[in-house]
PDB file of N, CA and C in Angstrom:
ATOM      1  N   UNK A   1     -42.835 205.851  24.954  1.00  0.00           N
ATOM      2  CA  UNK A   1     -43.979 205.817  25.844  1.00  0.00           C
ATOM      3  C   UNK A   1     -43.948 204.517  26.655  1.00  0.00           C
ATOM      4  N   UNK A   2     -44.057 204.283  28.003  1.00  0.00           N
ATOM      5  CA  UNK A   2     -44.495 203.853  28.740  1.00  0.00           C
ATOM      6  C   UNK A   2     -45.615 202.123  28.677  1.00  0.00           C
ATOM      7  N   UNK A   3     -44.852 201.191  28.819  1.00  0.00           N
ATOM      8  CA  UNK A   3     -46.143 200.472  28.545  1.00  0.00           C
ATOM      9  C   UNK A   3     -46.904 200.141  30.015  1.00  0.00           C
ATOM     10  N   UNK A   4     -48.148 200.298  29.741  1.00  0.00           N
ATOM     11  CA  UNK A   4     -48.784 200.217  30.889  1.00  0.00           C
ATOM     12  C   UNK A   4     -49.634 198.806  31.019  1.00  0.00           C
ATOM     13  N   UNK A   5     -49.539 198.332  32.538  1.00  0.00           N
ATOM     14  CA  UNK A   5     -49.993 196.879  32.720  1.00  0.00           C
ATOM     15  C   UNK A   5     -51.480 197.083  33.746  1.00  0.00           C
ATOM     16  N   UNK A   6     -52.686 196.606  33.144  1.00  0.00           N
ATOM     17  CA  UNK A   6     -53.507 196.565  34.119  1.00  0.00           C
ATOM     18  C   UNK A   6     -54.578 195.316  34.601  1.00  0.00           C
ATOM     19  N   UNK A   7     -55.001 195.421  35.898  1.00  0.00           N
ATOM     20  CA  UNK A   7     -55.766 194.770  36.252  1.00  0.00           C
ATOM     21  C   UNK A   7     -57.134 195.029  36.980  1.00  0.00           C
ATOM     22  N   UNK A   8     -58.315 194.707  36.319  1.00  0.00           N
ATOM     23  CA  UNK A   8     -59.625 195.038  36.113  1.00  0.00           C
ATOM     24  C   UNK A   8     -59.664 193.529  36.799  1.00  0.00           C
ATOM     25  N   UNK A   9     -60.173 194.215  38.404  1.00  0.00           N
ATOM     26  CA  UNK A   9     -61.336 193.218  39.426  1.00  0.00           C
ATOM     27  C   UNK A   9     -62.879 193.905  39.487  1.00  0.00           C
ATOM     28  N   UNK A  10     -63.384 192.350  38.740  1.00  0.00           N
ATOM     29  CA  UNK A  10     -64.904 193.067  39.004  1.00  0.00           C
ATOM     30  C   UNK A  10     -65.397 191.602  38.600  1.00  0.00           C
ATOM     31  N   UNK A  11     -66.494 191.699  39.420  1.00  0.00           N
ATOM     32  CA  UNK A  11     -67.558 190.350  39.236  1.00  0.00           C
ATOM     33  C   UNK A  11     -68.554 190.303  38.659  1.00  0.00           C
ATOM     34  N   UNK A  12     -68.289 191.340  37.647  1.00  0.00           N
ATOM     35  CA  UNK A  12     -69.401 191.397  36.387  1.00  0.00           C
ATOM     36  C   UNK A  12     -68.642 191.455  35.028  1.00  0.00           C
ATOM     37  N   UNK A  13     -69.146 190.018  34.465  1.00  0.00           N
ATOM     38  CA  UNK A  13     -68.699 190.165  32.851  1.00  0.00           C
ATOM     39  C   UNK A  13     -68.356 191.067  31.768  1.00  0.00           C
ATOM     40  N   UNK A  14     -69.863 191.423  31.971  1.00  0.00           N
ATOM     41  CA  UNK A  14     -69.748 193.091  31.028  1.00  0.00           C
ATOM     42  C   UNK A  14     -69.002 193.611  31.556  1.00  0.00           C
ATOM     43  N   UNK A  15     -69.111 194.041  32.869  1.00  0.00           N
ATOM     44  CA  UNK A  15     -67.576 195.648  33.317  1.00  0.00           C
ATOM     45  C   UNK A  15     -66.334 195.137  32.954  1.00  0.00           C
ATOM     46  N   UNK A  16     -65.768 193.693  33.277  1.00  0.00           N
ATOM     47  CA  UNK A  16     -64.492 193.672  32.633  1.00  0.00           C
ATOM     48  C   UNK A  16     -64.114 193.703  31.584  1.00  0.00           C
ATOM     49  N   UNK A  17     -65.134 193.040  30.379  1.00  0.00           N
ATOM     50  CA  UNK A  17     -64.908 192.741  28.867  1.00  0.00           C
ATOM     51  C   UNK A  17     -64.904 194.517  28.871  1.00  0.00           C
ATOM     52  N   UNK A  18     -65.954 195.457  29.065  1.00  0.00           N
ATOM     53  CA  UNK A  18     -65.741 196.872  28.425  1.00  0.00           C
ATOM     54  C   UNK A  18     -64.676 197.827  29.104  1.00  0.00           C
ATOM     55  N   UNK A  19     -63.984 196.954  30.300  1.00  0.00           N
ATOM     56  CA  UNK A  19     -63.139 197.949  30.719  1.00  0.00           C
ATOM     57  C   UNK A  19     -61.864 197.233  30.044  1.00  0.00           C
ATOM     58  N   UNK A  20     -61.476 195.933  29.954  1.00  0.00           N
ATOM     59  CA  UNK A  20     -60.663 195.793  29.298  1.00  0.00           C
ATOM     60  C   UNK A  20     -61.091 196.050  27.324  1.00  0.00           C
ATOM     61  N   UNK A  21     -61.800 196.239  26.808  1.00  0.00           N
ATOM     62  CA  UNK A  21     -61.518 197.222  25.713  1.00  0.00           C
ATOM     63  C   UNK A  21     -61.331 198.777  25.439  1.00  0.00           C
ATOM     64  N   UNK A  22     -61.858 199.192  26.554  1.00  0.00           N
ATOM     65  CA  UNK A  22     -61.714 200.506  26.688  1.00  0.00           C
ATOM     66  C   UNK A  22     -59.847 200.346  27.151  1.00  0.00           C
ATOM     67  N   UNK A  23     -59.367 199.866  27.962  1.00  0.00           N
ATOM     68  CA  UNK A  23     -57.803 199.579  28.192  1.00  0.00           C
ATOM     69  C   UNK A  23     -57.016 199.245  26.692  1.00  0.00           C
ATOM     70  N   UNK A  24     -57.714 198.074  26.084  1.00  0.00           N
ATOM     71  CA  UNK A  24     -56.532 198.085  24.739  1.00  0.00           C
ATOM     72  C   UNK A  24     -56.756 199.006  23.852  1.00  0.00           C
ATOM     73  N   UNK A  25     -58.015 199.989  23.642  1.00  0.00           N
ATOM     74  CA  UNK A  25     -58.380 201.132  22.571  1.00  0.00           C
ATOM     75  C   UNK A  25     -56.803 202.295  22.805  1.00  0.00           C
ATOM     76  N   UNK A  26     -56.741 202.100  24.432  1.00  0.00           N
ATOM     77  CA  UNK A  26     -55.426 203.145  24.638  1.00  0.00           C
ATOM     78  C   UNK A  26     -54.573 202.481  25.007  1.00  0.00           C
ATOM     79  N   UNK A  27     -53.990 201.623  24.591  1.00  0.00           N
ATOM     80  CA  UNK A  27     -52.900 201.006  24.512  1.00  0.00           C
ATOM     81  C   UNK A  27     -52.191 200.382  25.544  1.00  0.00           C
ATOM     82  N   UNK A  28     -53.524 199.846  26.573  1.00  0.00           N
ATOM     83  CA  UNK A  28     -52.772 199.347  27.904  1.00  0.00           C
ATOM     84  C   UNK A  28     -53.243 197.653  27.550  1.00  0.00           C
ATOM     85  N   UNK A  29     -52.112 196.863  28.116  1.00  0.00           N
ATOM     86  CA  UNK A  29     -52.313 195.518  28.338  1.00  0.00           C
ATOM     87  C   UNK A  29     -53.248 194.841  29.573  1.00  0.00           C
ATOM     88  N   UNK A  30     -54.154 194.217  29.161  1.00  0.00           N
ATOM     89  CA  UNK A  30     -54.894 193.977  30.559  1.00  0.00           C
ATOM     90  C   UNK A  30     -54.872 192.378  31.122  1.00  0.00           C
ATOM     91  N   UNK A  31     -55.725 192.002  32.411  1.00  0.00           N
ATOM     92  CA  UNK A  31     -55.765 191.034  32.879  1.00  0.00           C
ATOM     93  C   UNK A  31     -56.773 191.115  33.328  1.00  0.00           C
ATOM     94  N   UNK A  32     -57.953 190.200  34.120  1.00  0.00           N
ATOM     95  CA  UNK A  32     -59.544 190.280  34.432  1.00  0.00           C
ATOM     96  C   UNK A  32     -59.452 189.118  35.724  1.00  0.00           C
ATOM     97  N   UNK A  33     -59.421 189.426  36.407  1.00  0.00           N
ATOM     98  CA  UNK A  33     -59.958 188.269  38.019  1.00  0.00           C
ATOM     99  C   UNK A  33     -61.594 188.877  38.140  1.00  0.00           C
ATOM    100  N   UNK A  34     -62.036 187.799  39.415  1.00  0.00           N
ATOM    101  CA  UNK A  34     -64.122 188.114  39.425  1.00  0.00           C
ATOM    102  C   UNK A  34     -63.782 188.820  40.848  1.00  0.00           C
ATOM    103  N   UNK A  35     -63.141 188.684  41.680  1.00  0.00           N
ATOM    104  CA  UNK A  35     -63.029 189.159  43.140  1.00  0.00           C
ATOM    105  C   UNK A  35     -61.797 189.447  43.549  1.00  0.00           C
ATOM    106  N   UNK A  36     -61.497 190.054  44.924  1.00  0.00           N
ATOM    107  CA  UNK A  36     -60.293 190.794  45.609  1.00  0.00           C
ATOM    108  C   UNK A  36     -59.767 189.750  45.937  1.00  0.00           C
ATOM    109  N   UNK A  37     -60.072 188.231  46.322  1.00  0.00           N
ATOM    110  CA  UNK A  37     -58.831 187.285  46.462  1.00  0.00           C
ATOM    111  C   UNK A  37     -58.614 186.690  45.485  1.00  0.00           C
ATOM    112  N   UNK A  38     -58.521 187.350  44.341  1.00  0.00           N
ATOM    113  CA  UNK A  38     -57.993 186.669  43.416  1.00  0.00           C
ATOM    114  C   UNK A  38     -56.868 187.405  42.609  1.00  0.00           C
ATOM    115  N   UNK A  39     -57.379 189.159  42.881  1.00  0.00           N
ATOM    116  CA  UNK A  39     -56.754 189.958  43.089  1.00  0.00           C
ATOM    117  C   UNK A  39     -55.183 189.710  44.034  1.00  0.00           C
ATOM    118  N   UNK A  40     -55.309 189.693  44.932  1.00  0.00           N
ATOM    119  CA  UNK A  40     -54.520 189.632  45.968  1.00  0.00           C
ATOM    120  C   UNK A  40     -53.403 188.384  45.677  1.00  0.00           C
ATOM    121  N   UNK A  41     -54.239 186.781  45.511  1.00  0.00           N
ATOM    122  CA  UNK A  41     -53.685 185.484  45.279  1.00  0.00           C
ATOM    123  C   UNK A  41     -52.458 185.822  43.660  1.00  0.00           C
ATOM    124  N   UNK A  42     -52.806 186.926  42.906  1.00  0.00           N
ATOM    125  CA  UNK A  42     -52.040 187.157  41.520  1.00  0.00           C
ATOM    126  C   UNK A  42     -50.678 187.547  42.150  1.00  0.00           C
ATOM    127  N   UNK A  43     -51.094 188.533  43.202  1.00  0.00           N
ATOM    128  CA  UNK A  43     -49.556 189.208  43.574  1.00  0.00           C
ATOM    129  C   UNK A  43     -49.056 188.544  44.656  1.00  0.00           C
ATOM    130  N   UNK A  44     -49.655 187.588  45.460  1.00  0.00           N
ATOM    131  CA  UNK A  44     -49.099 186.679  46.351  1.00  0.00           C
ATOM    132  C   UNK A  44     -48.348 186.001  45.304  1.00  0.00           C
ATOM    133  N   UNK A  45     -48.857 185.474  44.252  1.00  0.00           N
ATOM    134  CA  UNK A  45     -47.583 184.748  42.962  1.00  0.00           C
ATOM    135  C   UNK A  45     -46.910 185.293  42.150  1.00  0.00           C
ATOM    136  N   UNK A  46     -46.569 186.664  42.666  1.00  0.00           N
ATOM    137  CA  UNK A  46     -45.306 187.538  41.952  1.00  0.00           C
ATOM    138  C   UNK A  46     -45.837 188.304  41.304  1.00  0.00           C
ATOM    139  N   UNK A  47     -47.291 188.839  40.612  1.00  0.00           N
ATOM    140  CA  UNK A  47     -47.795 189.133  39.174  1.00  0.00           C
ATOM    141  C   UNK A  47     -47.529 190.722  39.459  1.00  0.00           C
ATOM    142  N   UNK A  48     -47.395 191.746  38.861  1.00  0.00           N
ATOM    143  CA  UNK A  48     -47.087 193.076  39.007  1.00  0.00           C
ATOM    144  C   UNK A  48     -48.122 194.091  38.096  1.00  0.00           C
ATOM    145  N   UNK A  49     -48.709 194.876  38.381  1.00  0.00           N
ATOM    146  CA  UNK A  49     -49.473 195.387  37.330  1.00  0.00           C
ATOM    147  C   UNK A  49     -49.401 197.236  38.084  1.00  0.00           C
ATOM    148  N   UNK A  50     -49.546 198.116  37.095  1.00  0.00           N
ATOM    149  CA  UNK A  50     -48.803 199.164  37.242  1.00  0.00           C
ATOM    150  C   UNK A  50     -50.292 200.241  37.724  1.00  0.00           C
ATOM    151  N   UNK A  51     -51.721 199.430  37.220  1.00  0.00           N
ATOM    152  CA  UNK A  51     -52.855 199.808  37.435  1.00  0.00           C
ATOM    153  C   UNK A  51     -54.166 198.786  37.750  1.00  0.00           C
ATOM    154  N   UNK A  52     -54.367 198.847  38.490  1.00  0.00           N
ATOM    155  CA  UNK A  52     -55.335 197.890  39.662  1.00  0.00           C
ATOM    156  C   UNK A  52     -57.147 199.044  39.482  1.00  0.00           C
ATOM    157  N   UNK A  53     -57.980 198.135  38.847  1.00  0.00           N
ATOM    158  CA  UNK A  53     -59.208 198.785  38.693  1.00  0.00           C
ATOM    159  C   UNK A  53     -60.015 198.224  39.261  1.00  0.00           C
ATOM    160  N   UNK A  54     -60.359 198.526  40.700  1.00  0.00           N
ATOM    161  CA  UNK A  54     -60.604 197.656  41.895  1.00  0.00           C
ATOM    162  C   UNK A  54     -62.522 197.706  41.884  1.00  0.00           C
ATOM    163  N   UNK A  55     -63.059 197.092  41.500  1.00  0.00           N
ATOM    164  CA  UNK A  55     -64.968 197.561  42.035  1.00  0.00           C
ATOM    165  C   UNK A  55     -65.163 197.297  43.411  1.00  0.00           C
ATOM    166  N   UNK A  56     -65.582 198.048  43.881  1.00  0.00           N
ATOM    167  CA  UNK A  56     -66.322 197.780  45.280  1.00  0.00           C
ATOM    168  C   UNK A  56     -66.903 196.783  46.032  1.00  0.00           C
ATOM    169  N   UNK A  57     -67.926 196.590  45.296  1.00  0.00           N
ATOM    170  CA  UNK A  57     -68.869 195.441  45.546  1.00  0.00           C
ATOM    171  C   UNK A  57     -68.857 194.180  45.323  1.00  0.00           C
ATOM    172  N   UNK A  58     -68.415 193.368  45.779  1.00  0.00           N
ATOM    173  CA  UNK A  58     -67.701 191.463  44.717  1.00  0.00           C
ATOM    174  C   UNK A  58     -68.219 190.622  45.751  1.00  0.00           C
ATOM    175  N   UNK A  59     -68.284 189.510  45.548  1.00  0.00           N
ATOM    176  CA  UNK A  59     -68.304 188.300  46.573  1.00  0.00           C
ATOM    177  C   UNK A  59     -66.963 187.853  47.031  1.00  0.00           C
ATOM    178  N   UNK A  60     -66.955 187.262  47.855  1.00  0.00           N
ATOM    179  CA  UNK A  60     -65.978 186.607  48.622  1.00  0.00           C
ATOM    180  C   UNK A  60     -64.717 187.469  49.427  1.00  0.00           C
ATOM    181  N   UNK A  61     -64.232 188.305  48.596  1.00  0.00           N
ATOM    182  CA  UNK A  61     -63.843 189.578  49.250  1.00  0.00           C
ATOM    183  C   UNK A  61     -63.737 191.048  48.203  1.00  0.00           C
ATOM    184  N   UNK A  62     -64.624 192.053  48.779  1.00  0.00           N
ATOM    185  CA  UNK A  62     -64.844 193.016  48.209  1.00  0.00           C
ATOM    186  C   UNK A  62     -63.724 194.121  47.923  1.00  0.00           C
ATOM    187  N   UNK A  63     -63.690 195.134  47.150  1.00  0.00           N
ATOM    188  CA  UNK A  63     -62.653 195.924  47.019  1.00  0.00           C
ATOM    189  C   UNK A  63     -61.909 196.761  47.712  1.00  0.00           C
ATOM    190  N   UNK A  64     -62.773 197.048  49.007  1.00  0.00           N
ATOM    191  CA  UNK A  64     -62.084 197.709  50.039  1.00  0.00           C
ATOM    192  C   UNK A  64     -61.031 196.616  51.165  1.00  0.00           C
ATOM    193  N   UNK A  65     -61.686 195.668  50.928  1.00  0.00           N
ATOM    194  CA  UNK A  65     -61.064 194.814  51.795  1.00  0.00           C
ATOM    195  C   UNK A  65     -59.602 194.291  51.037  1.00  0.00           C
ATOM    196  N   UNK A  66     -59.671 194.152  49.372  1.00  0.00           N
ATOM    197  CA  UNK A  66     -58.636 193.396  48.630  1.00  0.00           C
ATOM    198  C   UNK A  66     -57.776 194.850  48.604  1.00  0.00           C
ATOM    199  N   UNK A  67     -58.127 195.853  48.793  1.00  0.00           N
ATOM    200  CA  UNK A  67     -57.172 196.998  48.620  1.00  0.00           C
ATOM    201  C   UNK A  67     -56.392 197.172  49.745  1.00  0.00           C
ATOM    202  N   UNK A  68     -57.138 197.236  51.197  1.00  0.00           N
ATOM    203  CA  UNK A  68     -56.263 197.345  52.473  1.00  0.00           C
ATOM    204  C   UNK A  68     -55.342 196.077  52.304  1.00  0.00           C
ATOM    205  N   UNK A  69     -55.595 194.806  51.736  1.00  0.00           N
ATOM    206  CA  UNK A  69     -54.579 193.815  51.638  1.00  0.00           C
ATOM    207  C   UNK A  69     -53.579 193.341  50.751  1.00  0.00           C
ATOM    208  N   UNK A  70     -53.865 194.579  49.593  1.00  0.00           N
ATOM    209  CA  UNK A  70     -52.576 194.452  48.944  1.00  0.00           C
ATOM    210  C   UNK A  70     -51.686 195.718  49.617  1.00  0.00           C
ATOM    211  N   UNK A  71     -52.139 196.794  49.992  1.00  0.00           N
ATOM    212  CA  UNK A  71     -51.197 197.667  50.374  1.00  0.00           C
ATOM    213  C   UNK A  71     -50.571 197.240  51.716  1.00  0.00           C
ATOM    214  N   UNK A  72     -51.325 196.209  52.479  1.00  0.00           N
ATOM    215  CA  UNK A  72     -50.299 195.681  53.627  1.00  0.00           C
ATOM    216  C   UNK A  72     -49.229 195.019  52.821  1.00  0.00           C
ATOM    217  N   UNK A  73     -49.478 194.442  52.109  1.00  0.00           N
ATOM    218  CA  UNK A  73     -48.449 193.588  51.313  1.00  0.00           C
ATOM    219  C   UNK A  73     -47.505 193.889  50.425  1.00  0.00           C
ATOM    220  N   UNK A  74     -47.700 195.716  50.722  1.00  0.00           N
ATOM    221  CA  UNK A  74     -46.625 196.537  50.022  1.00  0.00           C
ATOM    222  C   UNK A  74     -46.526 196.840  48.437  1.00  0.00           C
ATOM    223  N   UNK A  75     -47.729 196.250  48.013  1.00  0.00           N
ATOM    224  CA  UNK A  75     -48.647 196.843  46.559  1.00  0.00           C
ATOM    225  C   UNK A  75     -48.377 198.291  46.585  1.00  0.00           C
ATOM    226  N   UNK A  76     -47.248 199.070  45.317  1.00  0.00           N
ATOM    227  CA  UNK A  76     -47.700 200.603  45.040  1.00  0.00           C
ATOM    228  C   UNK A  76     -48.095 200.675  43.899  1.00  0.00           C
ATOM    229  N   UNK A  77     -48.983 199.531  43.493  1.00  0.00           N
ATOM    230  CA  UNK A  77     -49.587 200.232  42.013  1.00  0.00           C
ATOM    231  C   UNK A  77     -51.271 201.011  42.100  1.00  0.00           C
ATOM    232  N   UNK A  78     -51.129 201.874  41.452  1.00  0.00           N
ATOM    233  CA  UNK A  78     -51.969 203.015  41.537  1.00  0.00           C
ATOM    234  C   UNK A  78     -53.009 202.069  41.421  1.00  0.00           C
ATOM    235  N   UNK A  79     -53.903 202.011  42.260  1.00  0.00           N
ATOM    236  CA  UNK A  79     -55.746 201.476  42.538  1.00  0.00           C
ATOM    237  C   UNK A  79     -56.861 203.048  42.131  1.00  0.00           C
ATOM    238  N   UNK A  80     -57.214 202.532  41.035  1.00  0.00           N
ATOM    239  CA  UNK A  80     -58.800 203.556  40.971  1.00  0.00           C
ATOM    240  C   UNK A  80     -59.807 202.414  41.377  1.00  0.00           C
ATOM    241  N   UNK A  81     -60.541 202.970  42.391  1.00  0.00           N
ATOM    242  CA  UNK A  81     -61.531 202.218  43.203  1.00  0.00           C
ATOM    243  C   UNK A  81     -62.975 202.273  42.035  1.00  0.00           C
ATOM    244  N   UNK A  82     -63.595 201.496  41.810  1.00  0.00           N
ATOM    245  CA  UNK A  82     -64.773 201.904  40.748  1.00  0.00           C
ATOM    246  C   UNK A  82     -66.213 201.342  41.897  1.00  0.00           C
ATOM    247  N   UNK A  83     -67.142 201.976  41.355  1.00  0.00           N
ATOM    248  CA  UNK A  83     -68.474 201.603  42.599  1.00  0.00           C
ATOM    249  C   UNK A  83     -69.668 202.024  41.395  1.00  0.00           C
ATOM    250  N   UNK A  84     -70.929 201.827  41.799  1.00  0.00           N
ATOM    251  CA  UNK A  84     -71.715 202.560  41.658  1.00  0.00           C
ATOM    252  C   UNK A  84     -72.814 203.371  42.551  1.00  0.00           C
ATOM    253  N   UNK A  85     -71.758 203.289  43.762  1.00  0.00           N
ATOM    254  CA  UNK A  85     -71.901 204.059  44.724  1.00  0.00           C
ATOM    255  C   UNK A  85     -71.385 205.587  44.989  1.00  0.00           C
ATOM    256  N   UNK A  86     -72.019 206.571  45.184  1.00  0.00           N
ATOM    257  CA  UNK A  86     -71.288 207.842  44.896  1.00  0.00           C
ATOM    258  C   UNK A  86     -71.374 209.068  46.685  1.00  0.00           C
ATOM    259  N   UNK A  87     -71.916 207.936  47.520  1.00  0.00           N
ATOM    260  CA  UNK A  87     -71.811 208.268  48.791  1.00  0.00           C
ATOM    261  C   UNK A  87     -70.969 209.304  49.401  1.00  0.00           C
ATOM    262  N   UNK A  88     -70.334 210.290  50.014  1.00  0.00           N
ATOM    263  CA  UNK A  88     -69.059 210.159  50.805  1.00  0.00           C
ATOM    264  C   UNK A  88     -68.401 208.932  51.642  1.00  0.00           C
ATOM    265  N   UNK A  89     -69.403 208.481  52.364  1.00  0.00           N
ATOM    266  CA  UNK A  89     -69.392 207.675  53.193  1.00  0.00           C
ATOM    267  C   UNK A  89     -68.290 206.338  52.527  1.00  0.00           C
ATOM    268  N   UNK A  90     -69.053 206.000  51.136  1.00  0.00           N
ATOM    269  CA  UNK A  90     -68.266 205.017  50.742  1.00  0.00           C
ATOM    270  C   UNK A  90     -67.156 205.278  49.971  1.00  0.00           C
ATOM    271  N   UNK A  91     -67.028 206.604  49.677  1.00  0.00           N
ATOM    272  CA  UNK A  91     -65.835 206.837  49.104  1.00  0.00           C
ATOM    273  C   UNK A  91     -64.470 207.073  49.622  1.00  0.00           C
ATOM    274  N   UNK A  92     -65.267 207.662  51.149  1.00  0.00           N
ATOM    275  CA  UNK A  92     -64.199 207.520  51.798  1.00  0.00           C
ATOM    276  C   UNK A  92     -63.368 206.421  52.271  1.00  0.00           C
ATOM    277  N   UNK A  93     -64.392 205.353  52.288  1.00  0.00           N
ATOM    278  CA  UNK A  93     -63.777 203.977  52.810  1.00  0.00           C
ATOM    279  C   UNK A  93     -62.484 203.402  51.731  1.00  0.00           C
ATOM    280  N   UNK A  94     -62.795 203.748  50.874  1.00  0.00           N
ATOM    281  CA  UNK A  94     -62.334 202.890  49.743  1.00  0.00           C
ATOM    282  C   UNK A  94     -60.940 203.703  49.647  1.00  0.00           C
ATOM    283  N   UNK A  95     -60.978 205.136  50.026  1.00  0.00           N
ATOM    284  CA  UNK A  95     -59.670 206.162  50.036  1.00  0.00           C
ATOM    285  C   UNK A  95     -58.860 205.829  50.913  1.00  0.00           C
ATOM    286  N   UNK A  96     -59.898 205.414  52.255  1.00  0.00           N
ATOM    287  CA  UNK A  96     -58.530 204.978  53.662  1.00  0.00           C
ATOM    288  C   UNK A  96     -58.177 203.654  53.583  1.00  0.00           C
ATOM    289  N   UNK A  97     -58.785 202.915  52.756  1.00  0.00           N
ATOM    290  CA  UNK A  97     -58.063 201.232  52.604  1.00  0.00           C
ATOM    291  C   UNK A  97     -56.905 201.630  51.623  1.00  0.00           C
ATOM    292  N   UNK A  98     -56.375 202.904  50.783  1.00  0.00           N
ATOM    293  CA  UNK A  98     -55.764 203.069  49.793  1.00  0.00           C
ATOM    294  C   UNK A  98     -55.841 203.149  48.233  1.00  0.00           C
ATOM    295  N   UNK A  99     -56.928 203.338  47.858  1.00  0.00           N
ATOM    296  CA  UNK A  99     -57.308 203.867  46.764  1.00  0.00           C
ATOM    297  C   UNK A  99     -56.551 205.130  45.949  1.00  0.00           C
ATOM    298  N   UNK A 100     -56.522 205.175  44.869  1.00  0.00           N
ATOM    299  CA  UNK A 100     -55.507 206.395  44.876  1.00  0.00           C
ATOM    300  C   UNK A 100     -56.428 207.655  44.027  1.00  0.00           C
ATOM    301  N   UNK A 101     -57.252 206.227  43.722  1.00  0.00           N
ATOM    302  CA  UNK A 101     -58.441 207.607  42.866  1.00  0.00           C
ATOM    303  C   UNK A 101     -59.897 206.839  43.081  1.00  0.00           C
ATOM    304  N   UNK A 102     -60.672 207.458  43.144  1.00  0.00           N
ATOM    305  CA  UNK A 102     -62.456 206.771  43.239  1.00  0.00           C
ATOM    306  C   UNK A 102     -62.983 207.465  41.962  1.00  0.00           C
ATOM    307  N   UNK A 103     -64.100 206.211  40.930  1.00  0.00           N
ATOM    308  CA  UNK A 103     -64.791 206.935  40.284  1.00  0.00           C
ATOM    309  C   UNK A 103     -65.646 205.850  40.412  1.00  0.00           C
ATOM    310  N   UNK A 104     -66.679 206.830  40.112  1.00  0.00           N
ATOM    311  CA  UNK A 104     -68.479 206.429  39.823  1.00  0.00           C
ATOM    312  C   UNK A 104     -68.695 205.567  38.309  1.00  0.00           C
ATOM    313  N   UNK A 105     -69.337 204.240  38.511  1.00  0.00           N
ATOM    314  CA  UNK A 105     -69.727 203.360  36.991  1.00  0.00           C
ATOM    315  C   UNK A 105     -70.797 204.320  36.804  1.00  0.00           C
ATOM    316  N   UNK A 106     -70.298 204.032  35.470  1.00  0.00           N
ATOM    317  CA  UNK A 106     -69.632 203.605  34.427  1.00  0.00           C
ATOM    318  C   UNK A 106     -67.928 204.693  34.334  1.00  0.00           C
ATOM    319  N   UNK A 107     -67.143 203.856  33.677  1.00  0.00           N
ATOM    320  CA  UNK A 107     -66.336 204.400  33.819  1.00  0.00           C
ATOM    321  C   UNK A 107     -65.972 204.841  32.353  1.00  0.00           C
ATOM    322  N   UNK A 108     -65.643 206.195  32.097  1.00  0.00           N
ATOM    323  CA  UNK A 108     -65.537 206.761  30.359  1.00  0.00           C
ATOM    324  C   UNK A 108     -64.395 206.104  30.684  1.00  0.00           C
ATOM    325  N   UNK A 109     -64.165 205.965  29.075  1.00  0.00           N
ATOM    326  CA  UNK A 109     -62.805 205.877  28.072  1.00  0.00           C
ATOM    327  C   UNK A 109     -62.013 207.337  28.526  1.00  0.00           C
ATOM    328  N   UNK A 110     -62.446 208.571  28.451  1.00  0.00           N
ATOM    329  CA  UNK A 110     -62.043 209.966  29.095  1.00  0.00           C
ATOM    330  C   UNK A 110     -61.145 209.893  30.117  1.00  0.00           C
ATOM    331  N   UNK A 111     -61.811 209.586  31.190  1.00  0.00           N
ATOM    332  CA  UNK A 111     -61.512 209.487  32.235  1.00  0.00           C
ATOM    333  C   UNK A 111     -60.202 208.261  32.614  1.00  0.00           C
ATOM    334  N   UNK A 112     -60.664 207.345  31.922  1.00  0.00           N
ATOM    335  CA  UNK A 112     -59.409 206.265  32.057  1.00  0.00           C
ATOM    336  C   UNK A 112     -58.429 206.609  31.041  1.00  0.00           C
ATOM    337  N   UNK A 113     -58.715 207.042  30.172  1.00  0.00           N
ATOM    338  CA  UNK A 113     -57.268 207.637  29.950  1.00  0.00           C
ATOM    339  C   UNK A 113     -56.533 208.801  29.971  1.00  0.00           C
ATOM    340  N   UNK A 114     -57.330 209.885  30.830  1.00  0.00           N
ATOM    341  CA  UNK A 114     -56.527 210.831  31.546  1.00  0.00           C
ATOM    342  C   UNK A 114     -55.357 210.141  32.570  1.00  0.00           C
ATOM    343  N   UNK A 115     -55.958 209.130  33.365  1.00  0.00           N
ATOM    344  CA  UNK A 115     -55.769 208.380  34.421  1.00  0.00           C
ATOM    345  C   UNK A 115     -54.051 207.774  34.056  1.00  0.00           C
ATOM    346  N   UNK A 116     -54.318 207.362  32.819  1.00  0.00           N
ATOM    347  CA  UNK A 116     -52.991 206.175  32.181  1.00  0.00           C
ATOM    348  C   UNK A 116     -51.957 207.410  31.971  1.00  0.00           C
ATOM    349  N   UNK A 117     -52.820 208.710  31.065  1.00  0.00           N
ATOM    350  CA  UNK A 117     -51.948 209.378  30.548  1.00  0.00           C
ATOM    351  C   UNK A 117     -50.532 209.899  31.517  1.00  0.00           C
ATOM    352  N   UNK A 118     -51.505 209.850  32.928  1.00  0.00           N
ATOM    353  CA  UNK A 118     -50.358 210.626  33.997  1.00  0.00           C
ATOM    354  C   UNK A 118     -49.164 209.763  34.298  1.00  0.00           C
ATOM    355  N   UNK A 119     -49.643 208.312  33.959  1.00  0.00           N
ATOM    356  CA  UNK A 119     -48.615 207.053  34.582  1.00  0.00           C
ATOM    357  C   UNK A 119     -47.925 207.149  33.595  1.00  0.00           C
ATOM    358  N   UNK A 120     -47.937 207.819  32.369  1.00  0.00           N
ATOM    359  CA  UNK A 120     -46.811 207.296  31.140  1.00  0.00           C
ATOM    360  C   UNK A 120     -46.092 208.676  31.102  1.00  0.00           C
TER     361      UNK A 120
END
């Protein structure tokens, strides 16, 4: 099996601590930044991660914006966009910056590891 590498951007404590346990319960290795340039600044310094769990909403630069700028930068690791926004409007945004999947917070354990299961 597959080891899988991820990275959980979000500028809330709780969402990363429970998304990175919900990540090691299924056997993925994680990493935690608060915003999209920090996101971005990891893979400007080489860092590689095979799953990018991008939130929407952040300070300094938000997830639609850190997503159109890693895929200029030639990022193909699969981005699930997370929000607690369930709009079209904003879902679509987050799809044409390159998102590869959108889901609504909270995010199940279910759901994220259907998600892993396909990458392994």
């Amino acid at each position: 099996m597959k080891e899988i590498s991820a990275l959980v951007v979000d500028d809330t404590m709780t969402n990363r601590k429970i998304t990175q346990a919900q990540l090691k319960k299924i056997g993925v290795k994680s990493q935690a930044v608060t915003n999209g340039s920090e996101a971005v600044e990891l893979h400007c310094n080489g860092q590689h991660f095979d799953l990018i769990i991008m939130d929407r909403d952040m300070p300094i630069m938000n997830g639609v914006e850190a997503t159109k700028q890693l895929r200029s930068m030639g990022v193909g690791s699969l981005i699930l966009g997370l929000s607690s926004r369930s709009g079209q409007k904003e879902i679509k945004e987050f799809m044409d910056a390159g998102a590869n999947h959108y889901e609504v917070k909270p995010l199940s354990i279910e759901k994220l590891s259907a998600i892993v299961d396909v990458m392994r």
